[in-house]
Every structure is written in structure tokens, then in C-alpha cells.
Protein backbone atom coordinates (compact mmCIF):
# COMPACT_ATOMS: atom_id res chain seq x y z
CA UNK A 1 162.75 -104.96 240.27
CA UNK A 2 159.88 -102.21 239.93
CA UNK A 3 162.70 -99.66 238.14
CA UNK A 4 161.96 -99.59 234.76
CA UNK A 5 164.41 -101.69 232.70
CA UNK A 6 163.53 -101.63 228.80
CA UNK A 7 166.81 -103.81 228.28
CA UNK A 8 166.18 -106.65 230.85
CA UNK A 9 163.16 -108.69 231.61
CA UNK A 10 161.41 -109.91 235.08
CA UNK A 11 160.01 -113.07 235.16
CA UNK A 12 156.70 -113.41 237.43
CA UNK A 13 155.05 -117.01 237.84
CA UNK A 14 151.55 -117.04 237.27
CA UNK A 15 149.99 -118.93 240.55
CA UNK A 16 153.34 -120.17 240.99
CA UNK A 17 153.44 -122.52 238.37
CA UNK A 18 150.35 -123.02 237.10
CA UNK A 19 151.36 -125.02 234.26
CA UNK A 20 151.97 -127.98 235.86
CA UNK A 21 151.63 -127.62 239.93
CA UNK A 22 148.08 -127.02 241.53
CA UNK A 23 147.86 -123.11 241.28
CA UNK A 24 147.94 -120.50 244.19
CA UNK A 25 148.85 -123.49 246.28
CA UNK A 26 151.80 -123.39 248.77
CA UNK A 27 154.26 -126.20 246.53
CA UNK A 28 153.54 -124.38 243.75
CA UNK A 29 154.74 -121.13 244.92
CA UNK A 30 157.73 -123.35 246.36
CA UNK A 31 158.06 -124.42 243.06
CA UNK A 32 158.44 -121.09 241.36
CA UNK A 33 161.07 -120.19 244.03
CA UNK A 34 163.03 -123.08 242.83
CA UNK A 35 163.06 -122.02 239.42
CA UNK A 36 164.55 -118.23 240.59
CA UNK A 37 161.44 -116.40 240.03
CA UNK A 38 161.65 -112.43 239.86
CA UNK A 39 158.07 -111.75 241.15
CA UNK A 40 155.27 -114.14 242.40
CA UNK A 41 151.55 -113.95 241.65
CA UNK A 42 148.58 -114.28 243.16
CA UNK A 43 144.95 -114.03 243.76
CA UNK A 44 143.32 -113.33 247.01
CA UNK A 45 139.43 -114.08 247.87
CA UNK A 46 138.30 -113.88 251.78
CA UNK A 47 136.20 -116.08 253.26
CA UNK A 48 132.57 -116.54 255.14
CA UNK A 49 134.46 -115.83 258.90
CA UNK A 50 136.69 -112.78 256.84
CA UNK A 51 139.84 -114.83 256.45
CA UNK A 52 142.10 -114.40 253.25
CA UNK A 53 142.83 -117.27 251.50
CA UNK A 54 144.80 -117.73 248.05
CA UNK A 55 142.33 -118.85 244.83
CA UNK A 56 141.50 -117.27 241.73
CA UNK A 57 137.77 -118.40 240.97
CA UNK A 58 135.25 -117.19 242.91
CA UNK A 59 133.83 -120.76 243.42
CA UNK A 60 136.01 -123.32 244.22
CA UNK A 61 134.54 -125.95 241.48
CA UNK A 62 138.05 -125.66 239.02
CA UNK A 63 140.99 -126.30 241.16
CA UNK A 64 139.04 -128.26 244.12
CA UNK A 65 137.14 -131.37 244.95
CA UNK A 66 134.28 -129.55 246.63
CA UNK A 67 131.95 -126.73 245.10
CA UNK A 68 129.82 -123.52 245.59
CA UNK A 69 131.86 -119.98 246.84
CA UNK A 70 134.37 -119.10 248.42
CA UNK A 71 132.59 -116.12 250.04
CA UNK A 72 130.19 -118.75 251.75
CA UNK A 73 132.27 -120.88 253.22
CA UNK A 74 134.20 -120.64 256.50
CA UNK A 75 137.98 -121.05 256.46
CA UNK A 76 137.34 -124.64 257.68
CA UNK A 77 135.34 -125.68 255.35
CA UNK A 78 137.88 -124.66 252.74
CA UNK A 79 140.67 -126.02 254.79
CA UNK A 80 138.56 -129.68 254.15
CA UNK A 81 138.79 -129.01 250.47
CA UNK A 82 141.61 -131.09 248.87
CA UNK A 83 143.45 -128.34 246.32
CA UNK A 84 145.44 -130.86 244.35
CA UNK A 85 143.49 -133.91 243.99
CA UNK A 86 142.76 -132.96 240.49
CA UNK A 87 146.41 -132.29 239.66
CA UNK A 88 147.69 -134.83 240.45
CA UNK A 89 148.94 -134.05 244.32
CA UNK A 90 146.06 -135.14 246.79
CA UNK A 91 145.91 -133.62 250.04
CA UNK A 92 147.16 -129.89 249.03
CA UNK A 93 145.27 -127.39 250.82
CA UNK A 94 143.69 -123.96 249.73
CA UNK A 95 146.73 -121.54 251.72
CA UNK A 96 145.91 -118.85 253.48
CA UNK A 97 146.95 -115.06 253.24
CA UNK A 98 149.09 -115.71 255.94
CA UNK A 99 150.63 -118.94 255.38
CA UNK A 100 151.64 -117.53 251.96
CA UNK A 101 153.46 -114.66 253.21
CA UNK A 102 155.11 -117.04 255.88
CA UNK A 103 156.45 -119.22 253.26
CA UNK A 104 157.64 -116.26 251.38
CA UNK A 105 159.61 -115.18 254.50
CA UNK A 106 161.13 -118.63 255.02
CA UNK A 107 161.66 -119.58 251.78
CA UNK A 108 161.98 -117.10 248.89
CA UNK A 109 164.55 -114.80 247.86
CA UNK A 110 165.21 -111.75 249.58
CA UNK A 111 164.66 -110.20 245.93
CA UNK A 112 161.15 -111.53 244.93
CA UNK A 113 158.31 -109.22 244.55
CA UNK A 114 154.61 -110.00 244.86
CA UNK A 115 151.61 -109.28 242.02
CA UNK A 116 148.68 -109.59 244.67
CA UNK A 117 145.69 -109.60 242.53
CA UNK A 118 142.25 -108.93 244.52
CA UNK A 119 139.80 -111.42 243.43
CA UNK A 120 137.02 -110.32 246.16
CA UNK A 121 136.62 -106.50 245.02
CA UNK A 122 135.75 -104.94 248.38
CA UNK A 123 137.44 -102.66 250.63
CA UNK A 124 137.72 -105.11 253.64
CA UNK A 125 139.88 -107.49 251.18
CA UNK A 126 142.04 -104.55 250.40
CA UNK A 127 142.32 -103.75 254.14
CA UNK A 128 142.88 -106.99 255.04
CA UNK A 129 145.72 -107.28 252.59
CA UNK A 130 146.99 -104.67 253.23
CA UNK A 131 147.42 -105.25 257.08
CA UNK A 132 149.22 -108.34 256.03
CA UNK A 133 151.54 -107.13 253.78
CA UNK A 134 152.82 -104.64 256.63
CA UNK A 135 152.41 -107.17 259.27
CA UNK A 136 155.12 -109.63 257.87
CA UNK A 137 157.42 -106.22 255.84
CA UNK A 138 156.72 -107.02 251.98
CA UNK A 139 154.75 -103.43 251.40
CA UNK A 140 157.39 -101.83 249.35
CA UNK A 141 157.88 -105.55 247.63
CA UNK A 142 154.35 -105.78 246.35
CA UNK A 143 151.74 -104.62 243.66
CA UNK A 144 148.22 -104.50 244.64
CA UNK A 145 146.81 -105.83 241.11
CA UNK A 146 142.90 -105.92 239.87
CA UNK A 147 140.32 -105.85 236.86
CA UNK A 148 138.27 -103.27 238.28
CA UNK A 149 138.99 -99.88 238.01
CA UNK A 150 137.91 -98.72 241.29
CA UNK A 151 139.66 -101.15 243.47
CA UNK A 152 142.63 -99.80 241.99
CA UNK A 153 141.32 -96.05 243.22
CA UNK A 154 140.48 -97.13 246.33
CA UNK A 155 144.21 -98.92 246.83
CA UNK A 156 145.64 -95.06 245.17
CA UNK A 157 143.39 -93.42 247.89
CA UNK A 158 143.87 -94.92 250.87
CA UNK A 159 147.32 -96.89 250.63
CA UNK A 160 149.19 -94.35 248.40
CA UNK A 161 152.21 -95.87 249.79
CA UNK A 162 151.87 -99.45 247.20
CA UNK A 163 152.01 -99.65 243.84
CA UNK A 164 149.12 -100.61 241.38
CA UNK A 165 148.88 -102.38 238.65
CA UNK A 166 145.80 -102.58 236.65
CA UNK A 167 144.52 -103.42 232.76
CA UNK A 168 144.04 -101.65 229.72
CA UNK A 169 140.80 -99.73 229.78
CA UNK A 170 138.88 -101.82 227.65
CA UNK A 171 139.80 -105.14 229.95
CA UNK A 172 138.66 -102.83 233.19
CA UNK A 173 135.51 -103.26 234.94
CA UNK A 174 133.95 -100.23 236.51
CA UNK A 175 136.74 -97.87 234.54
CA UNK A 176 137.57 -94.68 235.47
CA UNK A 177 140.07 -92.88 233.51
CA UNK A 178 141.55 -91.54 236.97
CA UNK A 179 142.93 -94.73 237.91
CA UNK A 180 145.80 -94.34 235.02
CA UNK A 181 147.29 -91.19 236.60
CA UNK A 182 148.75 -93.65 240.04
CA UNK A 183 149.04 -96.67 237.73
CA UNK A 184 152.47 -97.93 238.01
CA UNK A 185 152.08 -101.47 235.96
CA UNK A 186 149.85 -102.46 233.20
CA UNK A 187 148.99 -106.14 231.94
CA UNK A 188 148.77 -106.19 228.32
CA UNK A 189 147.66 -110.15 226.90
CA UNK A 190 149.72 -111.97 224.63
CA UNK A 191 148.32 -115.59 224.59
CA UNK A 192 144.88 -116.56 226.16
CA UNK A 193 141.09 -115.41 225.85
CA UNK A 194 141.94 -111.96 225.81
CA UNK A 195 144.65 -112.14 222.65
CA UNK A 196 144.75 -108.83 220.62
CA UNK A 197 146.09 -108.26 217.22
CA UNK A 198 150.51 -107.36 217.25
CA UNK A 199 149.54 -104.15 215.90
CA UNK A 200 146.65 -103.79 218.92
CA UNK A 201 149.59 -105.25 221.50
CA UNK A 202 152.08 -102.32 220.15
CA UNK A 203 149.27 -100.10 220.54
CA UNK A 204 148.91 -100.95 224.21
CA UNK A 205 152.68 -100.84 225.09
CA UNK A 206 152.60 -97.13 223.89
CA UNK A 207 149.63 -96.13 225.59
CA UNK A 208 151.33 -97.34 228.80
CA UNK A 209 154.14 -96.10 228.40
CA UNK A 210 152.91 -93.14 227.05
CA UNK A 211 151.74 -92.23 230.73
CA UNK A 212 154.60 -93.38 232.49
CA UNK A 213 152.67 -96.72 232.95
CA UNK A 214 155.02 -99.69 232.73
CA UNK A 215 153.84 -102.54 230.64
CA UNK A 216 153.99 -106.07 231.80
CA UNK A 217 152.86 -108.93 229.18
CA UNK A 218 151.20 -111.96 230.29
CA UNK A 219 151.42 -115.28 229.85
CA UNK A 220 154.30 -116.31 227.63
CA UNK A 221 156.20 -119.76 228.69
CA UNK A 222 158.32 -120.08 225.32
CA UNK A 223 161.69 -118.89 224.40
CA UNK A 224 159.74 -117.71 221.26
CA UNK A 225 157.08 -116.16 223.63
CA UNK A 226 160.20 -114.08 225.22
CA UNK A 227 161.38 -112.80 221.80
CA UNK A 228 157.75 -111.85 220.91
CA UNK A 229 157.69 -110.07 224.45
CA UNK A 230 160.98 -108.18 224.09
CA UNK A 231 160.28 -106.98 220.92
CA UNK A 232 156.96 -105.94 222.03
CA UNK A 233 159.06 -103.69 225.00
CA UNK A 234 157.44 -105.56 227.55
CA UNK A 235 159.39 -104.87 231.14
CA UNK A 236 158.13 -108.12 232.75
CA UNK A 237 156.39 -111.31 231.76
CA UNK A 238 154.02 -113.48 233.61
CA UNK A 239 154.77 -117.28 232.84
CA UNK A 240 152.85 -120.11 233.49
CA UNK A 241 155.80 -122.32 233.38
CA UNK A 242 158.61 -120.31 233.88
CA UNK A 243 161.65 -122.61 233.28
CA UNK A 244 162.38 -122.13 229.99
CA UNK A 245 161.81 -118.61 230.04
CA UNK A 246 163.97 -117.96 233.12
CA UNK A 247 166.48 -119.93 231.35
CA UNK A 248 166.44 -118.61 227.74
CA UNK A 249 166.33 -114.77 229.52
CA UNK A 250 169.44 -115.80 232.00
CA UNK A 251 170.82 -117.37 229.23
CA UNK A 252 170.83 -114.25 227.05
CA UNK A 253 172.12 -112.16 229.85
CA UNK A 254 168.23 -110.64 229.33
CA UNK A 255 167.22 -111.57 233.10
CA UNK A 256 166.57 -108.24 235.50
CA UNK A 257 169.17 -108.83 238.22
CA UNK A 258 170.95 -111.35 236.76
């Protein structure tokens, strides 16, 4: 999946399917499997007690019925904290690190890869994550992923054997040009807040790729959206909803490993 394929896409779920399941929840991610995901994403944050657990805010306001941050609560307080209520599944719980990578064990393919984006930016996170990825064998399966530039050095330093996959420089908090010369993946924006111009998205692709920097688009859910990607030279594609996408690229014979 991480060989570089400019003729076939991977498909990566966004929170599992955040379009329409509670995100970075455990039936979400079983959800994605379902659909034949290529690689799942995800965002870690640790708690109070130093326990990883799976959510992409900071504060657990959005996606939960309770409030305030994650960093000041212990893992049972979050464990109280009802994760679907406000999607329409009461009683889903915030997963742990370890639950997730359980249920990836158990239940996904043999073949799925893991985007683990670090939410909490410090070095205990990345150890933490680290020691869990090796604990349950998905190391050479995953991509450490982040926003800030020296996370990403400090993953290149210290755990040389993962890949990285960071942002263009202008999306990168504390940038440091340094961290392009280990980056293997790059995130380049196609819909949301961060939407560039075509010409600025063709721009992007080329400076990846330019450095041997594979780009990945994100988030595109349409068979239109796929077209767009492709003919941007996108190698993978984050999805909110991935069905259609899976099955327009599968359909097409587009699909990596398929």
C-alpha cells in the first residue's frame, strides 16, 4: 500500500466514517472495514492518568455529551462520556489506543494500513504510540501523521523505523524545512477550510513529489471527487464516506490492490 502507485488509488476513511458514524469511535472503524477500506485514520490525544485514547478535538465538547479537555480528565471520566449520543448511537464510548488496535487485529484486513495522526504534540504521546504499535505488530503498517513540524522530527529522530506523513509547509505549525527530507506522505486539501485554488493543488502535488514526497488528497467522498483526485496525481484519498468512492475506484479497476 505505501509503494507509490500513480495509476491506482488507496482509499483511507477519515475517523472511520465520519460522514455518517460517530468518528474515531470503535463501530465506525468497524464500519470502514466493512466497506474494504485501504488505510484507516485516526487521531490520538492521551489522557490526565497518560492513557491514549482515540478523538480529534482537544476538548471533548463536538463529538461528546460532556465538556472541558481531554488532557484533564482521567480515562474514567472519559470512559463516562457517551461518544454517540449526538449521532445518533447512544452509549458509544471514546476507544482507547488499545482497544483500537485490538479491533484492528480481530477484525480488519490483513492489508489495512493506519494514518495515526498525533493530536497531543508531545513526546510521551509519540512514545506511547509508538510502544503500541510494536506491542500488537502494525509498525511497518502505519504512518505517524501531524500538523506540526517538529513532531514529525522528533518521530524521524527517534523512530526512524515508521513512516511520516506531514502537511504542506504553509499548513505546518512549528515548520522546519528539515522535516521534508524523511517525509514519506503529504496531505494536500481538496474540499474543507483549508481549500486551495486547482492551480495551488497542482502546485502542491509537484512540490511533493518533487522531493520524493508522496501526495495524498483529503477529503473527497464523490465519484467526481475521485476524478478531480486522479487527475490531480493524488496516490491516496482520505474519504469521509468512503462507499462510493471505494466503489467507483473498484469499479474502474482504479483501486490499489484490487
Amino acid at each position: 500500500m505505501w509503494e507509490q502507485n500513480t495509476e491506482k488509488l488507496g482509499v483511507t476513511g477519515h475517523r472511520g466514517c465520519k460522514a455518517y458514524m460517530p468518528e474515531n469511535t470503535l463501530i465506525s472503524f468497524s464500519e470502514s472495514f466493512r466497506l474494504g477500506i485501504d488505510v484507516l485514520e485516526f487521531d490520538v490525544q492521551m489522557t490526565r492518568d497518560g492513557v491514549l485514547v482515540i478523538m480529534h478535538d482537544a476538548m471533548v465538547d463536538r463529538t461528546t455529551d460532556g465538556t472541558g479537555a481531554v488532557a484533564f480528565k482521567t480515562l474514567a471520566e472519559i470512559k463516562a462520556l457517551d461518544a454517540g449520543v449526538k449521532f445518533g448511537y447512544p452509549g458509544v464510548r471514546v476507544p482507547t489506543m488499545d482497544e483500537t488496535l485490538q479491533l484492528i487485529v480481530d477484525e480488519a484486513s490483513p492489508n489495512l494500513h493506519l494514518n495515526v495522526e498525533i493530536k497531543d504534540q508531545t513526546p510521551i504521546v509519540v512514545d506511547k504510540t509508538m510502544e503500541a504499535l510494536r506491542r500488537y505488530g502494525l509498525v511497518e503498517r502505519s504512518v505517524i501523521a501531524s500538523f506540526d513540524a517538529q513532531t514529525l522530527l522528533y518521530v524521524q529522530d527517534f523512530y526512524p523505523e515508521i513512516k511520516t506523513q506531514g502537511q504542506p509547509p504553509v499548513y505546518m505549525t512549528r515548520y522546519d524545512e528539515r522535516v521534508l527530507d524523511r517525509m514519506y506522505g503529504m496531505g494536500v486539501p481538496v474540499n474543507g477550510k483549508l481549500l486551495p485554488t486547482d492551480e495551488d493543488i497542482f502546485a502542491l502535488v509537484k512540490f511533493a513529489n518533487d522531493r520524493g514526497i508522496e501526495a495524498w488528497g483529503y477529503h473527497a467522498d464523490s465519484r467526481e471527487a475521485a476524478i478531480r483526485c486522479m487527475q490531480f496525481g493524488f496516490t491516496n484519498i482520505t474519504a469521509n464516506d468512503p462507499h462510493d468512492l471505494i466503489a467507483y475506484l473498484d469499479e474502474i479497476g482504479r483501486r490499489v490492490g484490487h
